[in-house]
PDB file of N, CA and C in Angstrom:
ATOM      1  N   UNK A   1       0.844  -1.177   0.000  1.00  0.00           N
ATOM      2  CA  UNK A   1       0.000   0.000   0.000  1.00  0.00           C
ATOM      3  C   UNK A   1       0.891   1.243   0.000  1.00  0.00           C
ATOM      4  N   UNK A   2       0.323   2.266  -1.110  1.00  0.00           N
ATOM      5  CA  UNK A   2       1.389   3.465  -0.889  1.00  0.00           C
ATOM      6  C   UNK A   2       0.949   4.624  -0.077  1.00  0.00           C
ATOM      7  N   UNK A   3       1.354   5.438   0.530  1.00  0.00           N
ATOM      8  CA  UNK A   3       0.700   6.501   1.004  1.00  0.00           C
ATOM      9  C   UNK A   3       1.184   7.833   0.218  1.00  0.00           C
ATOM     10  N   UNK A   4      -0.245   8.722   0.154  1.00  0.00           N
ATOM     11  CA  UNK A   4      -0.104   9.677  -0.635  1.00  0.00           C
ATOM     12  C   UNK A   4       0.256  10.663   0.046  1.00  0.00           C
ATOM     13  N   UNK A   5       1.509  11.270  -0.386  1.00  0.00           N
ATOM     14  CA  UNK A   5       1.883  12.145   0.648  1.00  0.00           C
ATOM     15  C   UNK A   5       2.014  13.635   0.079  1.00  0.00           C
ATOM     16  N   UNK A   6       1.465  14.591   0.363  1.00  0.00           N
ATOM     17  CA  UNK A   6       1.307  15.807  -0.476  1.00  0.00           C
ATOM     18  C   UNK A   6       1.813  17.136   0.444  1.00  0.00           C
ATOM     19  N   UNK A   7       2.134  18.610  -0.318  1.00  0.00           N
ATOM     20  CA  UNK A   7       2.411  19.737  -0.142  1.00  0.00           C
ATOM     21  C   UNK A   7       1.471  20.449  -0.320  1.00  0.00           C
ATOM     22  N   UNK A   8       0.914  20.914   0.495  1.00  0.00           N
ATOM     23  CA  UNK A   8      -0.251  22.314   0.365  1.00  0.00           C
ATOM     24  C   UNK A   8       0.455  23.957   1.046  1.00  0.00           C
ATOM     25  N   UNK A   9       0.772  24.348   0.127  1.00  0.00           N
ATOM     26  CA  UNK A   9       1.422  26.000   0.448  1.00  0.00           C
ATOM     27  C   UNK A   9      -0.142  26.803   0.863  1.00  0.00           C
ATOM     28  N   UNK A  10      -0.153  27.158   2.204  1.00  0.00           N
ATOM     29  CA  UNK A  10      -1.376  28.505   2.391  1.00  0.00           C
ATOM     30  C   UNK A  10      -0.837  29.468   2.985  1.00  0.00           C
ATOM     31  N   UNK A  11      -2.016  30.379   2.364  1.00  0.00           N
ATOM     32  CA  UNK A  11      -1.662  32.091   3.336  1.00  0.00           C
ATOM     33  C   UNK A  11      -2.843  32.241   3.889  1.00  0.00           C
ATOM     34  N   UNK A  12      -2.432  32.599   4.607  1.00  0.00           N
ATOM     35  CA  UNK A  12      -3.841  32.663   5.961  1.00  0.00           C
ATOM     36  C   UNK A  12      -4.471  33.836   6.354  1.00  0.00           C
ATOM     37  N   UNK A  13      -5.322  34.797   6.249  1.00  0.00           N
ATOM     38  CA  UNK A  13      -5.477  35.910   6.209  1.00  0.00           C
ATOM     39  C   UNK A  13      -6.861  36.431   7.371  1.00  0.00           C
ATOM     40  N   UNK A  14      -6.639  37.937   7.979  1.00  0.00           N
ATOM     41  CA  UNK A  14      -7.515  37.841   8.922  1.00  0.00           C
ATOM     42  C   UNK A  14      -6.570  38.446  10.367  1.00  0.00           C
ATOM     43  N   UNK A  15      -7.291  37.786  11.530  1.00  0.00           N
ATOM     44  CA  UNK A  15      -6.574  38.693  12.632  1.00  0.00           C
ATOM     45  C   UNK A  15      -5.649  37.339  13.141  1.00  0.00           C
ATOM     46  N   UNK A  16      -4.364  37.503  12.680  1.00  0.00           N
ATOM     47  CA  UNK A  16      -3.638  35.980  12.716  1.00  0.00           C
ATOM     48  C   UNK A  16      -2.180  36.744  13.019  1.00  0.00           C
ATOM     49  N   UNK A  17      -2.026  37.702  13.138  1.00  0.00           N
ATOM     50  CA  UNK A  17      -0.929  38.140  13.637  1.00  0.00           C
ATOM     51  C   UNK A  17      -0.514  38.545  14.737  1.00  0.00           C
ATOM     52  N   UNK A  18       0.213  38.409  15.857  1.00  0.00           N
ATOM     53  CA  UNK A  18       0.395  38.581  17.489  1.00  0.00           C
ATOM     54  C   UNK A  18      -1.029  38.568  18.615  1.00  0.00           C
ATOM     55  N   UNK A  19      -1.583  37.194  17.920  1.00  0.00           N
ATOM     56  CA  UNK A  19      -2.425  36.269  18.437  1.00  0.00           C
ATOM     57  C   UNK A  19      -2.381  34.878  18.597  1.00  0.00           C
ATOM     58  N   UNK A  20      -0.692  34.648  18.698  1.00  0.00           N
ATOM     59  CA  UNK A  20       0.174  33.630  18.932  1.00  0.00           C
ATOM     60  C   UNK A  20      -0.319  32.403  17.786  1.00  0.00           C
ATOM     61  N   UNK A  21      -0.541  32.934  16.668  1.00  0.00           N
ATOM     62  CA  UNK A  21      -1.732  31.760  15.484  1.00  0.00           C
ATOM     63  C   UNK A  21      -0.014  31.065  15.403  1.00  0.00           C
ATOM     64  N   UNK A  22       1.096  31.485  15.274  1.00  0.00           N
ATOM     65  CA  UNK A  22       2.111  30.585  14.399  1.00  0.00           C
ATOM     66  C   UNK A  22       2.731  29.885  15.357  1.00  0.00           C
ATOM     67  N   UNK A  23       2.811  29.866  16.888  1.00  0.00           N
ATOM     68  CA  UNK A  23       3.137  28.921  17.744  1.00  0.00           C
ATOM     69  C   UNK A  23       2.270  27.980  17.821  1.00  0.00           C
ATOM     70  N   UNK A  24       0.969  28.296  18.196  1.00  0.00           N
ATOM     71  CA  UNK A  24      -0.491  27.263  17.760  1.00  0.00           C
ATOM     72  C   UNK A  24      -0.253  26.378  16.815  1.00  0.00           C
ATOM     73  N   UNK A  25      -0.021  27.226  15.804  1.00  0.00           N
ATOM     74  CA  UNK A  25       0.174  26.088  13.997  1.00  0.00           C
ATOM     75  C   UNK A  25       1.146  25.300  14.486  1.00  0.00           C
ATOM     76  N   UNK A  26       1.912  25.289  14.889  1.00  0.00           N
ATOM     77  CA  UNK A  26       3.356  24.249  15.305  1.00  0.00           C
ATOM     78  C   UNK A  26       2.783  23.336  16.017  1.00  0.00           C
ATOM     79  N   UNK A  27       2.300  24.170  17.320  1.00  0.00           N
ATOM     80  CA  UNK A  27       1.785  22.469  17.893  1.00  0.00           C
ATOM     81  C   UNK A  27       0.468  21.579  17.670  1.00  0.00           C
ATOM     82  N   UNK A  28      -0.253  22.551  16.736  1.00  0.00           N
ATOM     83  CA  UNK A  28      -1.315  21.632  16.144  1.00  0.00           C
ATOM     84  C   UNK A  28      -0.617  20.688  15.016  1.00  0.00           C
ATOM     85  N   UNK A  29       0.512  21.415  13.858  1.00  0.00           N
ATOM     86  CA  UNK A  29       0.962  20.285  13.043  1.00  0.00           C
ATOM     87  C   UNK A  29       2.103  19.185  13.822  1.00  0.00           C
ATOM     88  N   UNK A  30       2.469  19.476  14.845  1.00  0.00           N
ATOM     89  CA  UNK A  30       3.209  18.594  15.539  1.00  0.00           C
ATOM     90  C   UNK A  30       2.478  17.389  16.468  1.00  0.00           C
ATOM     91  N   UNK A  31       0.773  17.875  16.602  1.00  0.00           N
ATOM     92  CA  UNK A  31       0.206  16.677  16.950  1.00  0.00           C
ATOM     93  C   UNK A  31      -0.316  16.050  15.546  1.00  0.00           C
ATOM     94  N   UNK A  32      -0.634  16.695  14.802  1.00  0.00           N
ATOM     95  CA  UNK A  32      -1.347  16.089  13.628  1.00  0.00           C
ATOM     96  C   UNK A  32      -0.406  14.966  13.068  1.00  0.00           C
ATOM     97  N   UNK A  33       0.812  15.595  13.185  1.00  0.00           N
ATOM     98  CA  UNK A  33       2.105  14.599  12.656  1.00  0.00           C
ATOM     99  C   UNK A  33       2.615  15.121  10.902  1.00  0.00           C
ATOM    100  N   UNK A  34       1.976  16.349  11.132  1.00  0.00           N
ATOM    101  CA  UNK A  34       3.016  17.101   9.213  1.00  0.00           C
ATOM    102  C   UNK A  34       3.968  17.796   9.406  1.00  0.00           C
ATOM    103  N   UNK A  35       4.757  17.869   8.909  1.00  0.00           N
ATOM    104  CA  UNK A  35       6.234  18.633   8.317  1.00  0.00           C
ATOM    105  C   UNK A  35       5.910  19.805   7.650  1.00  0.00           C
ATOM    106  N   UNK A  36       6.338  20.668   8.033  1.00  0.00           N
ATOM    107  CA  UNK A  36       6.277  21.933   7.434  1.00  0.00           C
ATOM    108  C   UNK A  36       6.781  23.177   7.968  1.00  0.00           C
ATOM    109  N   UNK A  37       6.608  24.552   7.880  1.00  0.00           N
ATOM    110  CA  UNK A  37       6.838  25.543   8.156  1.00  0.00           C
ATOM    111  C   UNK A  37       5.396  26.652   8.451  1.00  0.00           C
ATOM    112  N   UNK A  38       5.719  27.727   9.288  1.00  0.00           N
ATOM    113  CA  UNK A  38       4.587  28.670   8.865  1.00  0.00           C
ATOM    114  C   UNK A  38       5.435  29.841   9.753  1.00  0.00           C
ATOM    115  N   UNK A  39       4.838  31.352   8.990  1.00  0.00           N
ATOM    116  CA  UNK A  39       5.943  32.774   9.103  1.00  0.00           C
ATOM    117  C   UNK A  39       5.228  33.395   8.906  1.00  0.00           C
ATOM    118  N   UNK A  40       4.862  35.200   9.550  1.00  0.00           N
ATOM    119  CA  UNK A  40       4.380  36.005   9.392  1.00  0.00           C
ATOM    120  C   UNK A  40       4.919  36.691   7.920  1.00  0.00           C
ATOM    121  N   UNK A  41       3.755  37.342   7.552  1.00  0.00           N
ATOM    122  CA  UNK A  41       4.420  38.394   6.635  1.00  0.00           C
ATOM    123  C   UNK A  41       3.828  39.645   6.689  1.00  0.00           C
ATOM    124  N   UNK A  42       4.612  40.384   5.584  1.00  0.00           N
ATOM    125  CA  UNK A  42       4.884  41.607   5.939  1.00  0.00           C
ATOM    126  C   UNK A  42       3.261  42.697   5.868  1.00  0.00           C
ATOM    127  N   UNK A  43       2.263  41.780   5.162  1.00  0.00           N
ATOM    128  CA  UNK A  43       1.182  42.519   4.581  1.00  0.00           C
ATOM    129  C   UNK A  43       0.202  41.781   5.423  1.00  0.00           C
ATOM    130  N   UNK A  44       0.668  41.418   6.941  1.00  0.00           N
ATOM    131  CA  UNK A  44      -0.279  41.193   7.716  1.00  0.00           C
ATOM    132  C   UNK A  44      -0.902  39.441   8.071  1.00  0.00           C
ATOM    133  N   UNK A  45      -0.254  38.770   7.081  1.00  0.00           N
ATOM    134  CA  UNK A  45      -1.265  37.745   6.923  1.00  0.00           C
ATOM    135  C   UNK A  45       0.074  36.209   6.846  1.00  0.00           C
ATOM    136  N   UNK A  46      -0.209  35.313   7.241  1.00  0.00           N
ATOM    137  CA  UNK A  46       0.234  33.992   7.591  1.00  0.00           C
ATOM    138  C   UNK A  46       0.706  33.145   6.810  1.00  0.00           C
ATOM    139  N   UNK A  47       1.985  32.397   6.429  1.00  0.00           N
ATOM    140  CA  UNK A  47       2.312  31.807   5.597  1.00  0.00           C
ATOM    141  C   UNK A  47       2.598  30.388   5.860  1.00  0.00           C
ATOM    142  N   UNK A  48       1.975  29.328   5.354  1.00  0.00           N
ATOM    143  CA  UNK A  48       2.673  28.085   6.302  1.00  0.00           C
ATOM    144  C   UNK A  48       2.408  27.152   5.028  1.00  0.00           C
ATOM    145  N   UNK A  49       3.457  25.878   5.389  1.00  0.00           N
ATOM    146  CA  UNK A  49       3.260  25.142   4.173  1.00  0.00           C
ATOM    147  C   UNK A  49       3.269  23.669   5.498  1.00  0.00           C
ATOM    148  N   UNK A  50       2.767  23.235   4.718  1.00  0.00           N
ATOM    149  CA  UNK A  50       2.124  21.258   5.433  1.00  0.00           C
ATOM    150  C   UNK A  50       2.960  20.354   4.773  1.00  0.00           C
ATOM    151  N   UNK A  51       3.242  19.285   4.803  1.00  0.00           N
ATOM    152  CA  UNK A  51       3.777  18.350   3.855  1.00  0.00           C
ATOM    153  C   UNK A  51       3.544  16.895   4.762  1.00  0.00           C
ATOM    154  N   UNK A  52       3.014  15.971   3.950  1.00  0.00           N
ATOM    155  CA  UNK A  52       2.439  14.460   4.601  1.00  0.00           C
ATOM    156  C   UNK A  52       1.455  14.185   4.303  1.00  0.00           C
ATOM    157  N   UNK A  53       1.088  12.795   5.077  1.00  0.00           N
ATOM    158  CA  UNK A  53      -0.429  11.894   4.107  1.00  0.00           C
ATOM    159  C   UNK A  53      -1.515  13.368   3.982  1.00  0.00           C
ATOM    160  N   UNK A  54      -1.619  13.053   3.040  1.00  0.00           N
ATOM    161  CA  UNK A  54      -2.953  13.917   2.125  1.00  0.00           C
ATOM    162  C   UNK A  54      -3.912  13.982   3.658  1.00  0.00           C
ATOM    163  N   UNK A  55      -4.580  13.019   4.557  1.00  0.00           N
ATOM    164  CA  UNK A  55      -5.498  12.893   5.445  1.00  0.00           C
ATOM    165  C   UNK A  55      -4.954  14.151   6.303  1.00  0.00           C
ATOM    166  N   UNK A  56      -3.454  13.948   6.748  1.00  0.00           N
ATOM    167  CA  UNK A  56      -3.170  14.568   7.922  1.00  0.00           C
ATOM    168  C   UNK A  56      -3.035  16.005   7.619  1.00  0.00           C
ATOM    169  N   UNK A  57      -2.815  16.404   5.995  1.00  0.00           N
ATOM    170  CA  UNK A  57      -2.215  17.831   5.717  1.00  0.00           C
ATOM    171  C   UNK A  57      -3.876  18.344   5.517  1.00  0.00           C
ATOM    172  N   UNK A  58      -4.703  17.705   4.730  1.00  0.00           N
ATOM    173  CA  UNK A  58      -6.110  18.245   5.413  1.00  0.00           C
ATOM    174  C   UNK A  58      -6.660  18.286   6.642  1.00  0.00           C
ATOM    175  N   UNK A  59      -5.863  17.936   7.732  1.00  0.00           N
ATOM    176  CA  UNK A  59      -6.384  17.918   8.757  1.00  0.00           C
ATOM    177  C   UNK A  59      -5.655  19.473   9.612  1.00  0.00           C
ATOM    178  N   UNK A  60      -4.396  19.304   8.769  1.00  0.00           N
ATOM    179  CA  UNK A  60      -3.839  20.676   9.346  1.00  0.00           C
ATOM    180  C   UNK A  60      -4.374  22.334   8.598  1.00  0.00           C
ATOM    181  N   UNK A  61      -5.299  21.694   7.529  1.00  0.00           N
ATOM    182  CA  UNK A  61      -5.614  23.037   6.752  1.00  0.00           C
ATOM    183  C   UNK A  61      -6.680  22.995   7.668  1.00  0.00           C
ATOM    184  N   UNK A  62      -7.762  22.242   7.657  1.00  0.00           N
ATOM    185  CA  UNK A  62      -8.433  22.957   8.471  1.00  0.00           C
ATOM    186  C   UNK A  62      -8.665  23.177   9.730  1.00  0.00           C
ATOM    187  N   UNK A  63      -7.508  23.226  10.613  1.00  0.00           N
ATOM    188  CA  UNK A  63      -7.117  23.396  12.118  1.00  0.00           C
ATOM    189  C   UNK A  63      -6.973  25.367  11.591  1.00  0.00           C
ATOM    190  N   UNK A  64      -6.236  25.538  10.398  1.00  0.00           N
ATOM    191  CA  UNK A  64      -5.632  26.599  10.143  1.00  0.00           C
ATOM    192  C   UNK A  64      -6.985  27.994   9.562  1.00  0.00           C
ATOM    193  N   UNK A  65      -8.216  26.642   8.919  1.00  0.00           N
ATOM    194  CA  UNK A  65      -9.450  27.538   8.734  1.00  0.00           C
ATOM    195  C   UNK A  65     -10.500  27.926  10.055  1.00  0.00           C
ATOM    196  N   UNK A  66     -10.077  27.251  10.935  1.00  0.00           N
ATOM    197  CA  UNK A  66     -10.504  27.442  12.471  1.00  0.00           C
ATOM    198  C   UNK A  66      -9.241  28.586  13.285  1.00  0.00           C
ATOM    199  N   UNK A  67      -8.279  28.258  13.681  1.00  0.00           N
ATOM    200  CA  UNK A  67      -7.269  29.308  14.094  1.00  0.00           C
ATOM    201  C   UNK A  67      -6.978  28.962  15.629  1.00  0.00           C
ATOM    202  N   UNK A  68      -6.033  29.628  16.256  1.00  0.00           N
ATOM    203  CA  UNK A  68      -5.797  29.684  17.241  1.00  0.00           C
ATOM    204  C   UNK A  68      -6.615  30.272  18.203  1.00  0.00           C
ATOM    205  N   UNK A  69      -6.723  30.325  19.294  1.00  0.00           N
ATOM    206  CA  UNK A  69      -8.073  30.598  20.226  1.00  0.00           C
ATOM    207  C   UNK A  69      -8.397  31.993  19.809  1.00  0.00           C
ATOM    208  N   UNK A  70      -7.568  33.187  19.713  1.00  0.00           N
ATOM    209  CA  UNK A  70      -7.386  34.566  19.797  1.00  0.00           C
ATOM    210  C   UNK A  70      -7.539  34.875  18.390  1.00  0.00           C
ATOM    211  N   UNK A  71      -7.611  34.324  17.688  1.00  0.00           N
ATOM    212  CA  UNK A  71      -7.382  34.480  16.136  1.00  0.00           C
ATOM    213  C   UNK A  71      -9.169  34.778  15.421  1.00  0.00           C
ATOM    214  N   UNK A  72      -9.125  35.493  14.168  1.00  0.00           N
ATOM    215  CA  UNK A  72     -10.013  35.613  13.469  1.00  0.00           C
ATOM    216  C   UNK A  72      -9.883  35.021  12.097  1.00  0.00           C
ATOM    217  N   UNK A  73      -9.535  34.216  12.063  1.00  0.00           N
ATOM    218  CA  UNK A  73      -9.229  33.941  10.406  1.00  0.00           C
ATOM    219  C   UNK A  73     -10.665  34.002   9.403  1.00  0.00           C
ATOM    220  N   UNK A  74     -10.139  34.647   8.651  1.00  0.00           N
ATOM    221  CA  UNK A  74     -10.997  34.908   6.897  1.00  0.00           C
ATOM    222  C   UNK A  74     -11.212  34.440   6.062  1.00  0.00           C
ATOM    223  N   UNK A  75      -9.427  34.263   5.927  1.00  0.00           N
ATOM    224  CA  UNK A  75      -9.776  33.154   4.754  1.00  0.00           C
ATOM    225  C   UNK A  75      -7.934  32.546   4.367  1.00  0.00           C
ATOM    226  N   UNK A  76      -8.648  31.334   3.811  1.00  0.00           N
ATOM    227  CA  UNK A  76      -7.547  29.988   4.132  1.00  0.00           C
ATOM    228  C   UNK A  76      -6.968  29.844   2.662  1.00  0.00           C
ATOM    229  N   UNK A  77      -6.516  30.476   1.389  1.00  0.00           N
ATOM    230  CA  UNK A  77      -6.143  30.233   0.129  1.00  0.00           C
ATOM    231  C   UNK A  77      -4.220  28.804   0.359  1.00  0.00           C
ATOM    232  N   UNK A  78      -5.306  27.972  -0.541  1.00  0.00           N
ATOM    233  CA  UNK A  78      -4.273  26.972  -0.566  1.00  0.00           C
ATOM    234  C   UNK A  78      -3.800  26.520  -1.974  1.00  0.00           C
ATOM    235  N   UNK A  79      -2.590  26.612  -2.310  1.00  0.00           N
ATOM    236  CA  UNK A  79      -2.205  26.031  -3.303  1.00  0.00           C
ATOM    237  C   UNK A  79      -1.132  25.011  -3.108  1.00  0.00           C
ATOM    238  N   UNK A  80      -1.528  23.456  -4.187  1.00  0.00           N
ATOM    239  CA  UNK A  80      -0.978  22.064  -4.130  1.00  0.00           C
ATOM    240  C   UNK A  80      -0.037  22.439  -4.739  1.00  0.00           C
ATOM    241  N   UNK A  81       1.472  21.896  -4.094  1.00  0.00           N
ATOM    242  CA  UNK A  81       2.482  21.724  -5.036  1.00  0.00           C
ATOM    243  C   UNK A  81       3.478  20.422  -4.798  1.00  0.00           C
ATOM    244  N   UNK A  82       4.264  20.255  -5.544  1.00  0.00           N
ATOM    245  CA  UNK A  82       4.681  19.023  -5.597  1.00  0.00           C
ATOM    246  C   UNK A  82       5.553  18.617  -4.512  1.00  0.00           C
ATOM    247  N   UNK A  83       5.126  17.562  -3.847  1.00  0.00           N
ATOM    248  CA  UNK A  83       5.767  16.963  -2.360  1.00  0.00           C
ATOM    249  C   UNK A  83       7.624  16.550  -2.653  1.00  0.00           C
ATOM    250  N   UNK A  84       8.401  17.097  -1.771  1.00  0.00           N
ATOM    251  CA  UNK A  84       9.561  17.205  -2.107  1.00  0.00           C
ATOM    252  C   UNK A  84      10.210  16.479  -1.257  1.00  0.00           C
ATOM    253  N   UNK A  85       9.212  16.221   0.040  1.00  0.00           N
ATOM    254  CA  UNK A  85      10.382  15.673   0.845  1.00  0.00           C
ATOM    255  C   UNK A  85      11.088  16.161   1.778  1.00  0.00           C
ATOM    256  N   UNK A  86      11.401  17.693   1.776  1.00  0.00           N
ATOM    257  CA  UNK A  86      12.817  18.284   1.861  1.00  0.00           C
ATOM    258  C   UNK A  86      12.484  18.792   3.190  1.00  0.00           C
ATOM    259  N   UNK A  87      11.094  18.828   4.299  1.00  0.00           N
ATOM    260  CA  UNK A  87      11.167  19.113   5.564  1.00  0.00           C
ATOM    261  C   UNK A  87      11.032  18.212   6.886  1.00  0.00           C
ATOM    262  N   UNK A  88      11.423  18.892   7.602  1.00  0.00           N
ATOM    263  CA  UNK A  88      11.650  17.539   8.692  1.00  0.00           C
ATOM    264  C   UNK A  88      11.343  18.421  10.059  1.00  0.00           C
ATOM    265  N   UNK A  89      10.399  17.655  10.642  1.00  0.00           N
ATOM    266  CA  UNK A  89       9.641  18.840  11.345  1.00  0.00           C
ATOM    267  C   UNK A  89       8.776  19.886  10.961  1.00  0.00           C
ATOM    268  N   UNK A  90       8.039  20.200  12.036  1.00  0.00           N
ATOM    269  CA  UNK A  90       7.601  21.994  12.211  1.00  0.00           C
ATOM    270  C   UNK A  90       8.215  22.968  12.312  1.00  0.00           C
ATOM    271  N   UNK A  91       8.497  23.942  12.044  1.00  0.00           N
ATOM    272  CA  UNK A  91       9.408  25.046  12.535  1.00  0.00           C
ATOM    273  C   UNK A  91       8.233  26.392  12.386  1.00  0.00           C
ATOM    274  N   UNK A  92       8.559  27.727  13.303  1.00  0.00           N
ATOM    275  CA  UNK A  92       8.301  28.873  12.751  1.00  0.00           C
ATOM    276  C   UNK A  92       9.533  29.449  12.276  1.00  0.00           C
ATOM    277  N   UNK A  93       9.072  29.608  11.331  1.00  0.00           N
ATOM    278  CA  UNK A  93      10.304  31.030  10.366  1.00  0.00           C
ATOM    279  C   UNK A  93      10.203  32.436  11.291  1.00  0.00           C
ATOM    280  N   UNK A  94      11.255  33.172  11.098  1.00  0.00           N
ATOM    281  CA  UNK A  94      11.467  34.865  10.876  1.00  0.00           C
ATOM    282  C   UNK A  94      11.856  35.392  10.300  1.00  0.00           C
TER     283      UNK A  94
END
């Protein structure tokens, strides 16, 4: 049996900035069990990428269309790109 293992790049938009949303994202994808990253940016709004079984990286998008307790999120734009492999762990960026 193979498992499908995929990359979903989102930006997260809404009141997601110093409402602790990118420490949250870490330990929600660190229970979910995906690899990835997520980083503020400069125009206000949330950047995080998932990588792992298709089940679990939908499970982390929509942890991310819900938000951290303090958070307002708007809206969740996701784009699929090709699974690389290349992360190991959660991390937040700066």
């Amino acid at each position: 049996m193979t498992t499908d293992h995929v990359k979903a790049h989102a930006i997260i938009s809404g009141r997601v900035q110093g409402v602790f949303f990118r420490v949250e994202t870490q330990r929600a994808a660190d229970k979910i069990g995906v690899n990835g990253w997520v980083r503020n940016l400069p125009d206000r709004t949330v950047e995080a990428v998932f990588e792992g079984p298709r089940d679990r990286v939908e499970t982390a998008l929509a942890w991310c269309r819900k938000g951290s307790p303090l958070s307002q999120v708007h809206d969740v734009q996701v784009q699929w790109v090709p699974s690389t492999g290349d992360t190991d762990g959660f991390s937040v960026r700066y």
